[in-house]
C-alpha atoms as a PDB file:
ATOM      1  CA  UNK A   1      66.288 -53.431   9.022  1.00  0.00           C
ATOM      2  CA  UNK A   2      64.845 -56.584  10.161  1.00  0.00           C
ATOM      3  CA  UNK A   3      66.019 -59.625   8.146  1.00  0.00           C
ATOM      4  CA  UNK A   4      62.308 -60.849   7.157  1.00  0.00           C
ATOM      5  CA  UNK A   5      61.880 -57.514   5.430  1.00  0.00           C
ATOM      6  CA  UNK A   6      65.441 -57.928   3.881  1.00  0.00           C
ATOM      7  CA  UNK A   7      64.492 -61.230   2.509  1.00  0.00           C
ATOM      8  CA  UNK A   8      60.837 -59.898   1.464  1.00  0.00           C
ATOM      9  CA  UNK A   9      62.579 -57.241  -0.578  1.00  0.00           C
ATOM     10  CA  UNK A  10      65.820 -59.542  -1.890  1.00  0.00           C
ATOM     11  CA  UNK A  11      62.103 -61.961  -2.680  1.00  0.00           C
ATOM     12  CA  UNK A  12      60.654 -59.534  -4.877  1.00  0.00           C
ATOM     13  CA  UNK A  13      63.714 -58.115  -6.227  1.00  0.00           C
ATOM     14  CA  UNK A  14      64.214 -61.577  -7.853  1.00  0.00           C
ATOM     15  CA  UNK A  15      60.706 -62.051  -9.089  1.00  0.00           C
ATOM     16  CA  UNK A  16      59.462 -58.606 -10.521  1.00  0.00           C
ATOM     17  CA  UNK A  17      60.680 -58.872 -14.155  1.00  0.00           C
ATOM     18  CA  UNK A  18      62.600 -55.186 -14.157  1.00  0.00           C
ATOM     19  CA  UNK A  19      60.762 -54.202 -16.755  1.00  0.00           C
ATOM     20  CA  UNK A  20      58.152 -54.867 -19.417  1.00  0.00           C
ATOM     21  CA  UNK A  21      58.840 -57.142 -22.168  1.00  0.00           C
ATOM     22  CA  UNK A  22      58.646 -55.953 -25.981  1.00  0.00           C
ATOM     23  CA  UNK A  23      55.092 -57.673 -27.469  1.00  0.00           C
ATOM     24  CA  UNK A  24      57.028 -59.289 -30.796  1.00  0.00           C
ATOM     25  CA  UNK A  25      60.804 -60.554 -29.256  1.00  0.00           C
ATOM     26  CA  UNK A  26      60.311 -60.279 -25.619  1.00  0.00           C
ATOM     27  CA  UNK A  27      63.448 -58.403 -24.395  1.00  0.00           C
ATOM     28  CA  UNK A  28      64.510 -59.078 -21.196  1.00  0.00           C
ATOM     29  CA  UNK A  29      66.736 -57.295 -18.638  1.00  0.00           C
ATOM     30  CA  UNK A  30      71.024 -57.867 -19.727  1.00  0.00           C
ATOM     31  CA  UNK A  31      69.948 -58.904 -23.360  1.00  0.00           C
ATOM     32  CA  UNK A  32      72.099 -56.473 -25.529  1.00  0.00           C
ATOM     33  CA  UNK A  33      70.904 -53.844 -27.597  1.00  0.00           C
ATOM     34  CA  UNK A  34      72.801 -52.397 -30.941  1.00  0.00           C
ATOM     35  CA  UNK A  35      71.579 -48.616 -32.684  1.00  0.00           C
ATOM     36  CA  UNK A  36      73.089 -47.871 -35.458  1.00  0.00           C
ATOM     37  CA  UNK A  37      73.003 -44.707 -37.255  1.00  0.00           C
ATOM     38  CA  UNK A  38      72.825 -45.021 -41.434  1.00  0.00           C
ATOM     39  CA  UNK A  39      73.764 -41.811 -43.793  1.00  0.00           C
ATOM     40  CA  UNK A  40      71.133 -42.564 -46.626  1.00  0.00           C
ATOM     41  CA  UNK A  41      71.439 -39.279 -48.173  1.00  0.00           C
ATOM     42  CA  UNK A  42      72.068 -39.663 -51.679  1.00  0.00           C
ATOM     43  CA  UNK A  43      73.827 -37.141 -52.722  1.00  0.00           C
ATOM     44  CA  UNK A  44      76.696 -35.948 -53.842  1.00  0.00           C
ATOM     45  CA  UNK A  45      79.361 -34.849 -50.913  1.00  0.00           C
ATOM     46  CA  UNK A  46      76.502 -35.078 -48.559  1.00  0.00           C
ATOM     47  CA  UNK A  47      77.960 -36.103 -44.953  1.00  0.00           C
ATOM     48  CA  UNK A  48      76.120 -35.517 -41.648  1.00  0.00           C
ATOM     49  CA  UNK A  49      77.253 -35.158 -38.681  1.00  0.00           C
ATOM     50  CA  UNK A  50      75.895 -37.525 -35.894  1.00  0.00           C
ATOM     51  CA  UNK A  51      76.854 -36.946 -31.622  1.00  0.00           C
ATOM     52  CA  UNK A  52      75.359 -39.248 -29.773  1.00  0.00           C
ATOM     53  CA  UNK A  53      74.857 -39.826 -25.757  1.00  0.00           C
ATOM     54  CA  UNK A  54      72.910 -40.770 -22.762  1.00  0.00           C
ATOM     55  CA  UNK A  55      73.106 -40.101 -19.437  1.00  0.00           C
ATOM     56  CA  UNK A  56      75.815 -42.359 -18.319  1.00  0.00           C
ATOM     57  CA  UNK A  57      78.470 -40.778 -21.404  1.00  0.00           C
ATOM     58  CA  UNK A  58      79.126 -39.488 -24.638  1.00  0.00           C
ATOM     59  CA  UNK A  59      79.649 -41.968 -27.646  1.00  0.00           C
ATOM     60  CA  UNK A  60      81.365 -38.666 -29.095  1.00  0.00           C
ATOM     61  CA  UNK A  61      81.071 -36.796 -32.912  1.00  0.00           C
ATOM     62  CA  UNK A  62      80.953 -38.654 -35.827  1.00  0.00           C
ATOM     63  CA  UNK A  63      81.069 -37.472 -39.460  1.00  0.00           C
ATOM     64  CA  UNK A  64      79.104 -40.019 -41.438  1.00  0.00           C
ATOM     65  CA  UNK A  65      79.184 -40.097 -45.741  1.00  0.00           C
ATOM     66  CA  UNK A  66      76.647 -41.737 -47.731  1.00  0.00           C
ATOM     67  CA  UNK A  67      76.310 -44.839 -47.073  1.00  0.00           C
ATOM     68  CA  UNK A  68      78.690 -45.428 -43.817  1.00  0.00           C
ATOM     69  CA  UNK A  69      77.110 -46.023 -40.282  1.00  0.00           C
ATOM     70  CA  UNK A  70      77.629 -45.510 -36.702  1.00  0.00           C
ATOM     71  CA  UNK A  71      76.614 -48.267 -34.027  1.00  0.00           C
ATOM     72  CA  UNK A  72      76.712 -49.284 -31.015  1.00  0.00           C
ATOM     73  CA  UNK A  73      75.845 -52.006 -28.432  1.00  0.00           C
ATOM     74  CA  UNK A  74      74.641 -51.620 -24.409  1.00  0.00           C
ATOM     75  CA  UNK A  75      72.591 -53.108 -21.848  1.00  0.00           C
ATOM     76  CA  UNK A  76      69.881 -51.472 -20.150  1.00  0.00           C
ATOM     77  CA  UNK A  77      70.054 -50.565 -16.987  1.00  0.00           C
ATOM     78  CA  UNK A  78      67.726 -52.377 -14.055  1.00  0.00           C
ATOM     79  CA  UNK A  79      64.968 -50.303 -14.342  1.00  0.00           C
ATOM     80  CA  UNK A  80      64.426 -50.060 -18.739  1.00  0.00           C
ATOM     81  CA  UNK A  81      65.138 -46.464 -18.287  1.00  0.00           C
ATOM     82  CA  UNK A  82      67.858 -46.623 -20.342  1.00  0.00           C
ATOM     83  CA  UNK A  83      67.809 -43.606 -22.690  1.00  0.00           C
ATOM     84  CA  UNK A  84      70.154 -42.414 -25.782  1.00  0.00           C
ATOM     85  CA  UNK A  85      69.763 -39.051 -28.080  1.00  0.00           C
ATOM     86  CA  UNK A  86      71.314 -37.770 -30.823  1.00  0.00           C
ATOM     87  CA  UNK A  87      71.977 -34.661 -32.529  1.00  0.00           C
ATOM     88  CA  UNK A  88      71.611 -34.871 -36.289  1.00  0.00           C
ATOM     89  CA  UNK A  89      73.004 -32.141 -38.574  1.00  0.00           C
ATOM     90  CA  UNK A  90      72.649 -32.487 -42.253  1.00  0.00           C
ATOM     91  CA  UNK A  91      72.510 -30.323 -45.174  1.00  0.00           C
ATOM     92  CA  UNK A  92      68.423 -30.540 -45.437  1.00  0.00           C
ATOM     93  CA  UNK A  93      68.349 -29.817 -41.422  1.00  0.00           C
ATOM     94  CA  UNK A  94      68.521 -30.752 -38.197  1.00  0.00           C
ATOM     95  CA  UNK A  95      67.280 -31.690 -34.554  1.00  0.00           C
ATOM     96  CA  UNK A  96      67.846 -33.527 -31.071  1.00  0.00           C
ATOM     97  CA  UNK A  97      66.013 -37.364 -31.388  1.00  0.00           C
ATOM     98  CA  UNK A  98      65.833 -40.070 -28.664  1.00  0.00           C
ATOM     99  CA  UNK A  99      67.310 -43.326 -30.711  1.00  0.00           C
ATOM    100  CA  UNK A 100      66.185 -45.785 -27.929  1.00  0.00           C
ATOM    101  CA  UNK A 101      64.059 -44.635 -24.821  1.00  0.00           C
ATOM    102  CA  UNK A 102      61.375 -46.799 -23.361  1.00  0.00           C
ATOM    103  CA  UNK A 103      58.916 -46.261 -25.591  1.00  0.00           C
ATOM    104  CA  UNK A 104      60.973 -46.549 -28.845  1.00  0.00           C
ATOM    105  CA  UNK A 105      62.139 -50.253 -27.152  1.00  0.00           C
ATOM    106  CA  UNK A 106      58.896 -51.987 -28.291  1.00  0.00           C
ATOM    107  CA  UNK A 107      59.502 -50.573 -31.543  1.00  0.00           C
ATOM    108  CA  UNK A 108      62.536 -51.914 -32.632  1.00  0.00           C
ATOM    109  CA  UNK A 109      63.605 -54.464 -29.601  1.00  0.00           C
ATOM    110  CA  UNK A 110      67.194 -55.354 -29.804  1.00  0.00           C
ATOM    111  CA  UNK A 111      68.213 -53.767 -32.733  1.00  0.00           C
ATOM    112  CA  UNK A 112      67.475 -50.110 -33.432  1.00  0.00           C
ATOM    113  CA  UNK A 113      68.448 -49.395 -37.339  1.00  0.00           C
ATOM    114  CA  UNK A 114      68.152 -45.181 -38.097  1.00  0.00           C
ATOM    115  CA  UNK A 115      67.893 -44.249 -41.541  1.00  0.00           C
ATOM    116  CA  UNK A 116      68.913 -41.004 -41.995  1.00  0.00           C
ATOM    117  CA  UNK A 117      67.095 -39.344 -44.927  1.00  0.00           C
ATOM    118  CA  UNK A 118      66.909 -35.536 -46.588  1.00  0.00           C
ATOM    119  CA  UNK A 119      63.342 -35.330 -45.378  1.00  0.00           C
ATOM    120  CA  UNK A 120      64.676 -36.868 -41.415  1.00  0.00           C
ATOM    121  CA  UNK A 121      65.604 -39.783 -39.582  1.00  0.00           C
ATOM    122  CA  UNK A 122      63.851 -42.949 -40.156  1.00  0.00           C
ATOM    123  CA  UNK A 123      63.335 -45.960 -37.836  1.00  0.00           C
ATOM    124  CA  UNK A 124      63.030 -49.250 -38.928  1.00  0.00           C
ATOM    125  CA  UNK A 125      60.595 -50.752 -36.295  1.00  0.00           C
ATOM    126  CA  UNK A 126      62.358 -54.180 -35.967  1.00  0.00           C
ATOM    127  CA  UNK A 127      59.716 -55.259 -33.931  1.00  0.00           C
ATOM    128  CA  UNK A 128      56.990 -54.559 -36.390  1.00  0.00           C
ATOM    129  CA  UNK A 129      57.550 -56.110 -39.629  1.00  0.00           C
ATOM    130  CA  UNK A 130      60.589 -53.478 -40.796  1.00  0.00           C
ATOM    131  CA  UNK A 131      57.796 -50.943 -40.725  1.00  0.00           C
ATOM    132  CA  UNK A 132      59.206 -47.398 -41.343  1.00  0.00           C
ATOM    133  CA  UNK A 133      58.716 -44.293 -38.581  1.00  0.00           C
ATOM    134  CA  UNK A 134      59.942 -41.211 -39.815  1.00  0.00           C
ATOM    135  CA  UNK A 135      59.944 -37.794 -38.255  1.00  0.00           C
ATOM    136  CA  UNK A 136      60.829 -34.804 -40.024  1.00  0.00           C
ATOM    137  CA  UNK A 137      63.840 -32.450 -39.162  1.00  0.00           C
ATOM    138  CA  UNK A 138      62.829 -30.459 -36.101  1.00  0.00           C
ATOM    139  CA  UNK A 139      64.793 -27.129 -37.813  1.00  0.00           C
ATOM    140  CA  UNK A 140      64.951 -27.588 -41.853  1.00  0.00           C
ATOM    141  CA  UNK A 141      67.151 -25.722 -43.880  1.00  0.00           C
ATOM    142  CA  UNK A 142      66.648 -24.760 -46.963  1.00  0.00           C
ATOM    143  CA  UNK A 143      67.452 -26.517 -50.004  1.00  0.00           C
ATOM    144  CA  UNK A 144      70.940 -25.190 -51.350  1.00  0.00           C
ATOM    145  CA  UNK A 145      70.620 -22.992 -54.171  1.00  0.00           C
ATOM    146  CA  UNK A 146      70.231 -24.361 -57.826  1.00  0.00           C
ATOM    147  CA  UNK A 147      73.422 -23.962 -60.308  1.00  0.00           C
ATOM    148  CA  UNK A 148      72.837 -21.868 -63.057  1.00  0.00           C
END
């Protein structure tokens, strides 16, 4: 390669921002970003079971009660391709949701809060005045049966 294309490209890697920014904070590449998972099921005994991962590893199984959490902090990679499911498993139902992907990023920013609820997971759009988005569970079970 000829060395006024290497320092074309080493000029433009320094000056293309590596992604866009979020409209309301303005995240910018290497600024760290927390999710955190939150068991607001209200009842009785109810746990749920949270696994969580991305491409680059597995954050693992986690049994969450009422009122506990699960979170965790990364950077993005280069690009803001950086992308993290998780598999939710409750009592009311269940389902495979992206917790921060690209498009979720101008959402909630820097700090991705998930409200787990008996009707789905909730996010709290961080970026949008605490705003709720809910989705409901992608299988539901049914309700357990009533005690007679």
């Amino acid at each position: 390669m000829k060395p006024a294309a290497l320092i074309l490209i080493l000029i433009l890697l320094t000056t293309i921002p590596p992604h866009t920014e979020s409209k309301k904070q303005g995240t910018k590449f290497m600024d760290k970003t927390t999710v955190a998972i939150y068991n607001d099921i209200n009842e009785e005994d109810s746990s749920i079971t949270v696994h969580c991962y991305s491409v680059n590893g597995d954050l693992g199984t986690h049994q969450l009660t009422y009122g506990t959490n699960f979170t965790w902090t990364f950077r993005e990679d280069f690009w803001g391709m950086t992308k993290y499911y998780c598999d939710f498993v409750t009592e009311y139902g269940s389902g495979n949701y992206g917790v921060f992907t690209p498009k979720l990023r101008i959402r909630c920013d820097t700090f991705c809060p998930w409200s787990i609820t008996d009707t789905g997971p909730c996010l709290e759009q961080t970026a949008y005045g605490h705003e709720l988005w809910c989705q409901g569970w992608k299988i539901p079970h049914p309700p357990p049966p009533a005690l007679t």
